[in-house]
Each structure stands twice: as C-alpha cells, then as structure tokens.
Protein backbone atom coordinates (compact mmCIF):
# COMPACT_ATOMS: atom_id res chain seq x y z
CA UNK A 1 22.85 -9.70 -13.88
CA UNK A 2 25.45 -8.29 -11.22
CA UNK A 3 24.37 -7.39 -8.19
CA UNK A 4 25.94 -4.11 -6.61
CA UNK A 5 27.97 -4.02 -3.41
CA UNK A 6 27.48 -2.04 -0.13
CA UNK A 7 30.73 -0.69 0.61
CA UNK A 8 29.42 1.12 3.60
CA UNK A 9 26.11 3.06 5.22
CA UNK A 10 25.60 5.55 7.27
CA UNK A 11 22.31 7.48 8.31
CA UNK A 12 21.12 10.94 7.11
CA UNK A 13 17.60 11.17 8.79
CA UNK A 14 16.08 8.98 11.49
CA UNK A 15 12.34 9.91 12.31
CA UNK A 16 9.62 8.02 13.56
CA UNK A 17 7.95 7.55 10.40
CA UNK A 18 10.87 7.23 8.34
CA UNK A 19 14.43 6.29 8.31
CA UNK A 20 17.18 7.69 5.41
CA UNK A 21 20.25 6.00 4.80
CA UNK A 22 23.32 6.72 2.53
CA UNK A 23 24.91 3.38 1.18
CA UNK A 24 28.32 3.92 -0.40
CA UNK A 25 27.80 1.20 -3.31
CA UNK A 26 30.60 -0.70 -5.99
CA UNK A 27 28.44 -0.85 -9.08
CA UNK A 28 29.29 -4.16 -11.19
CA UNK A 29 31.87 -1.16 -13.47
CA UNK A 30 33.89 -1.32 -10.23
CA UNK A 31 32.58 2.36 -9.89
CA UNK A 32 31.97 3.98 -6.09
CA UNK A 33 28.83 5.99 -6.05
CA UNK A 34 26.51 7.27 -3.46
CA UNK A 35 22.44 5.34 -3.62
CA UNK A 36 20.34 6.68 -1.03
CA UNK A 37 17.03 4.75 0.41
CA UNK A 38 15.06 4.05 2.75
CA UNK A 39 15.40 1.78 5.40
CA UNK A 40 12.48 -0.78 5.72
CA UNK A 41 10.54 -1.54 9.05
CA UNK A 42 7.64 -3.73 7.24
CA UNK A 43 5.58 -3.76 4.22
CA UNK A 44 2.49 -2.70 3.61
CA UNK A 45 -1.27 -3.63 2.47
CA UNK A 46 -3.78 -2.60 0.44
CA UNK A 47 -7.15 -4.22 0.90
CA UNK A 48 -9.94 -4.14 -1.53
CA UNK A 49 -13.77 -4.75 0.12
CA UNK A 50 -16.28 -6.16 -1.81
CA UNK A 51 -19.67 -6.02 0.34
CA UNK A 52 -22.88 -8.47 -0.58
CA UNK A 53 -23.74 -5.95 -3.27
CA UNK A 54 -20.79 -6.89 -5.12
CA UNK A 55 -19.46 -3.22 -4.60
CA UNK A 56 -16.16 -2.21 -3.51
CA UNK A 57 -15.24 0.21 -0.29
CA UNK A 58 -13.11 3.04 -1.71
CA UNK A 59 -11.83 6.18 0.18
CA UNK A 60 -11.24 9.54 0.00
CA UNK A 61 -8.45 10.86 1.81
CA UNK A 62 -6.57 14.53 1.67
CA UNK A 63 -2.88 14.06 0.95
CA UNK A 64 -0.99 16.83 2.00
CA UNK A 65 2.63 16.33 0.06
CA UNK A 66 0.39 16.47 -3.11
CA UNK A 67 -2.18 18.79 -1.50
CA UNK A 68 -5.05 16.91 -3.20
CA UNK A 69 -7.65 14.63 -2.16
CA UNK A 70 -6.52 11.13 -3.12
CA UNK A 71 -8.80 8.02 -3.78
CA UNK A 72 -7.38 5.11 -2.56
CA UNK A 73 -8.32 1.66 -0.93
CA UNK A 74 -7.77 1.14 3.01
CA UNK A 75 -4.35 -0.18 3.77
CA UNK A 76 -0.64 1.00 5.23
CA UNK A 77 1.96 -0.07 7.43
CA UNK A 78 2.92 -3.42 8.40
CA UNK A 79 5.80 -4.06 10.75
CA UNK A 80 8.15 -7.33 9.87
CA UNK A 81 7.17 -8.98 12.81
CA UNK A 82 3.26 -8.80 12.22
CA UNK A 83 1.66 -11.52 10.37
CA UNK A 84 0.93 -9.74 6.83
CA UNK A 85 -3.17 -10.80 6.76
CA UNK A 86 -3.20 -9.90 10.57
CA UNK A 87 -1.58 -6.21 10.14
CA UNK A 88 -4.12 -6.11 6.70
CA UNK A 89 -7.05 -6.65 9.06
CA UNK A 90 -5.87 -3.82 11.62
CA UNK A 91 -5.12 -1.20 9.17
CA UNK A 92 -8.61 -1.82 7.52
CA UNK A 93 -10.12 -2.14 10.76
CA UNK A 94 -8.47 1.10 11.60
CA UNK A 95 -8.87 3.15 8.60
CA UNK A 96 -13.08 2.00 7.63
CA UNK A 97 -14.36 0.57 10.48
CA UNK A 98 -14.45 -2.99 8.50
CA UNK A 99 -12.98 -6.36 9.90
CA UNK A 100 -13.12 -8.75 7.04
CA UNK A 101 -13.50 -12.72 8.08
CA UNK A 102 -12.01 -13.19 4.74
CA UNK A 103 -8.97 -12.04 3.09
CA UNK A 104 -7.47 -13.74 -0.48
CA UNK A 105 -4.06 -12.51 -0.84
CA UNK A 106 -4.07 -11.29 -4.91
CA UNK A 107 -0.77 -10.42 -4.91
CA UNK A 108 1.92 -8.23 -3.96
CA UNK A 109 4.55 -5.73 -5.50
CA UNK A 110 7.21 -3.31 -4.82
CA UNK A 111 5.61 0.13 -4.73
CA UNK A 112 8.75 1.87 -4.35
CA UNK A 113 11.94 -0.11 -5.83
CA UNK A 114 14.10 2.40 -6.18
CA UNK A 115 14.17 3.15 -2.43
CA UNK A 116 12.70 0.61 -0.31
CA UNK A 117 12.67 -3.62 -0.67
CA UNK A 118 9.50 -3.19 1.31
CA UNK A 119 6.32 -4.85 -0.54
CA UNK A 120 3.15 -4.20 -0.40
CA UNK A 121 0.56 -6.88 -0.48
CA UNK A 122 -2.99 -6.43 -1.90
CA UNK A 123 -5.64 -8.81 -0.37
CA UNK A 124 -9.66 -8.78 -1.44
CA UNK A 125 -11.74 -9.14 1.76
CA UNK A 126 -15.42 -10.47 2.09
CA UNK A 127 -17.78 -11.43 4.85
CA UNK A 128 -17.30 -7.89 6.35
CA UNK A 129 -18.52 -7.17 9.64
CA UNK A 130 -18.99 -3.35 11.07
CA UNK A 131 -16.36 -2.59 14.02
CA UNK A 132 -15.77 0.45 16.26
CA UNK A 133 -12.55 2.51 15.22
CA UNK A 134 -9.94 4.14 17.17
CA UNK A 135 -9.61 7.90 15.09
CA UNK A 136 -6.23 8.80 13.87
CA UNK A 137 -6.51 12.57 14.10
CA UNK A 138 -3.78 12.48 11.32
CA UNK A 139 -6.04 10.81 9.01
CA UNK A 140 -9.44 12.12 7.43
CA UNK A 141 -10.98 9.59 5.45
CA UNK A 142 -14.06 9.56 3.68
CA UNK A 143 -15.25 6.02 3.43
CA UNK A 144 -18.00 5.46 -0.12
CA UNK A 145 -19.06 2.12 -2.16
CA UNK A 146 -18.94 2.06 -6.17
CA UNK A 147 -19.27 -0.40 -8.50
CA UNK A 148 -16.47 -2.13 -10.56
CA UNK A 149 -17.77 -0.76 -13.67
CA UNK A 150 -17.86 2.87 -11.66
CA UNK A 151 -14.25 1.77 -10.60
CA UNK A 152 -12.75 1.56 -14.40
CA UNK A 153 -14.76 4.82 -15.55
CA UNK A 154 -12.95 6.68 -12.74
CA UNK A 155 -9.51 5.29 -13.26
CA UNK A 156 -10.22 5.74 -17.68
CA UNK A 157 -11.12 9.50 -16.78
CA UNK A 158 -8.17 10.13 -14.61
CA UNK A 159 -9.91 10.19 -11.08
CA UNK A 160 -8.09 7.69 -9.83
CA UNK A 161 -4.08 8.39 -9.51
CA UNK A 162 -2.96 7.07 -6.34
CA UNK A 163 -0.68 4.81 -7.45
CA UNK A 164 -1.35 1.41 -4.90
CA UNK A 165 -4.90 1.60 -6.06
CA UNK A 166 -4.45 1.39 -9.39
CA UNK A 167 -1.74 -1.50 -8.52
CA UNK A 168 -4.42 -3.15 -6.72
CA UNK A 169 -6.83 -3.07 -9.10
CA UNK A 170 -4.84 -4.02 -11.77
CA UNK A 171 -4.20 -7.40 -9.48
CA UNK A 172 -7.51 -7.56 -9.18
CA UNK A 173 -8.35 -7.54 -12.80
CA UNK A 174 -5.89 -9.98 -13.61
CA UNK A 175 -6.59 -12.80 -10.65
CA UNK A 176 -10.53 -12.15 -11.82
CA UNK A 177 -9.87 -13.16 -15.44
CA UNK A 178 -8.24 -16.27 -14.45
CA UNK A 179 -11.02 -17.28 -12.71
C-alpha cells in the first residue's frame, strides 16, 4: 500500500493539553488535500488491577465533553521520554492510590488512528500496595472492585462504553485464553 506524502504543516491550535496541526498531504492519486491531527507528545496507559480477591479496580469518573459519568480503568498520559511501565505506575498511582510491584504489558493499540500515531499500552498489575495520592482537582474519580464475571455483564448491558476499557479488556480476554 502507498503511503501519503506531507507536502507541508502548519499549526492551527497549540494548548497545553493539546496540539492541532494542518498537514498539506499528496495522496498516492497525486491529489493535494488538507488531513488534520494531532500532534503526539507520548502515549498512553491503561492499567487493569487485579487485587488477591481476583477482582479488578474499576472507576467512575464524570466526563464532561460527553457529560456522563464514564467507567473506565486508571491510566493516561505518557510523555516519549518516560519509560512506558514507569509513566503506567504514576498515572495509577495518581489516579487510585495503587502502586503495583507488578505490571505484564497485554498489549497495546492505537486508540485514535485517524488523528494521533500515539499508542496506548494496556498492562495488568498485581502485588498492589496502598500509596498516598497527590489530588488532581480536575479529576473526580470514584475508585470500586467487581468481578470479571460482573465486568462482562456490565459491558453485555451497555454500562461500559468508554472505549480504552473495553480495548483493555478485550486484551485481557484474549492474553487469558492463551494461557
């Protein structure tokens, strides 16, 4: 397959959180045409807890673009120049108050190909051990333990729809029937 050609780039909007850029692109036709994405500063990581109980630390978190309360698994931003299991550790660290001394990296896939080449990475941690959290007073998070069994009824009845959980999970699912 052809790849497609950045003729030239220029940005639109350059925040903090998130930088916008407009590529000029050839397509493989020989066609110009405008693509725009976002530039990426890291990858992220999702990180699913299992305790001694065999259940799993989920979250509930209100998400103000879909003004909703979301269910998701701790995990966010990691800058290129962190180590990936490091930066895991700190954002679950930051977002439950967990610091797992064991992380098994499942997998990893692009949650947003059409506008970013970041990744995110999806790790299961074990061996957790209770820490003391700095509060993000942007984030509200509701930290609760299910079962996996609870897990699957929740995503079959439509509970579950952010979309890195049930990316996660279905990592999950697929490294636990291997073995």
């Amino acid at each position: 397959m052809k790849k497609w050609k950045t003729v030239s780039s220029k940005v639109i909007l350059d925040h903090p959180r998130m930088k916008v850029v407009e590529d000029m692109v050839e397509l493989p036709s020989g066609k110009i045409t405008d693509y725009v994405r976002f530039e990426s500063r890291g990858n992220s990581a999702s990180i699913m807890c299992v305790n001694n109980e065999k259940k799993f630390l989920l979250q509930k978190e209100y998400s103000y673009p879909s003004d909703t309360v979301v269910i998701q698994l701790p995990g966010g931003f990691v800058d290129f120049k962190e180590n990936i299991e490091e930066g895991a550790n700190r954002e679950l660290m930051e977002e439950s108050n967990y610091r797992a001394n064991k992380l098994i990296l499942l997998g990893s896939y692009l949650p947003n190909n059409r506008k970013s080449k970041s990744l995110c990475y999806v790790f299961l941690a074990t061996n957790l051990v209770k820490e003391a959290k700095q509060k993000d007073e942007q984030e509200f998070i509701e930290n609760f333990w299910v079962s996996e069994e609870e897990i699957d009824e929740m995503i079959k009845n439509n509970e579950i729809k952010e979309g890195n959980m049930l990316a996660a999970w279905s990592l999950y699912k697929s490294k636990k029937e291997l073995g």
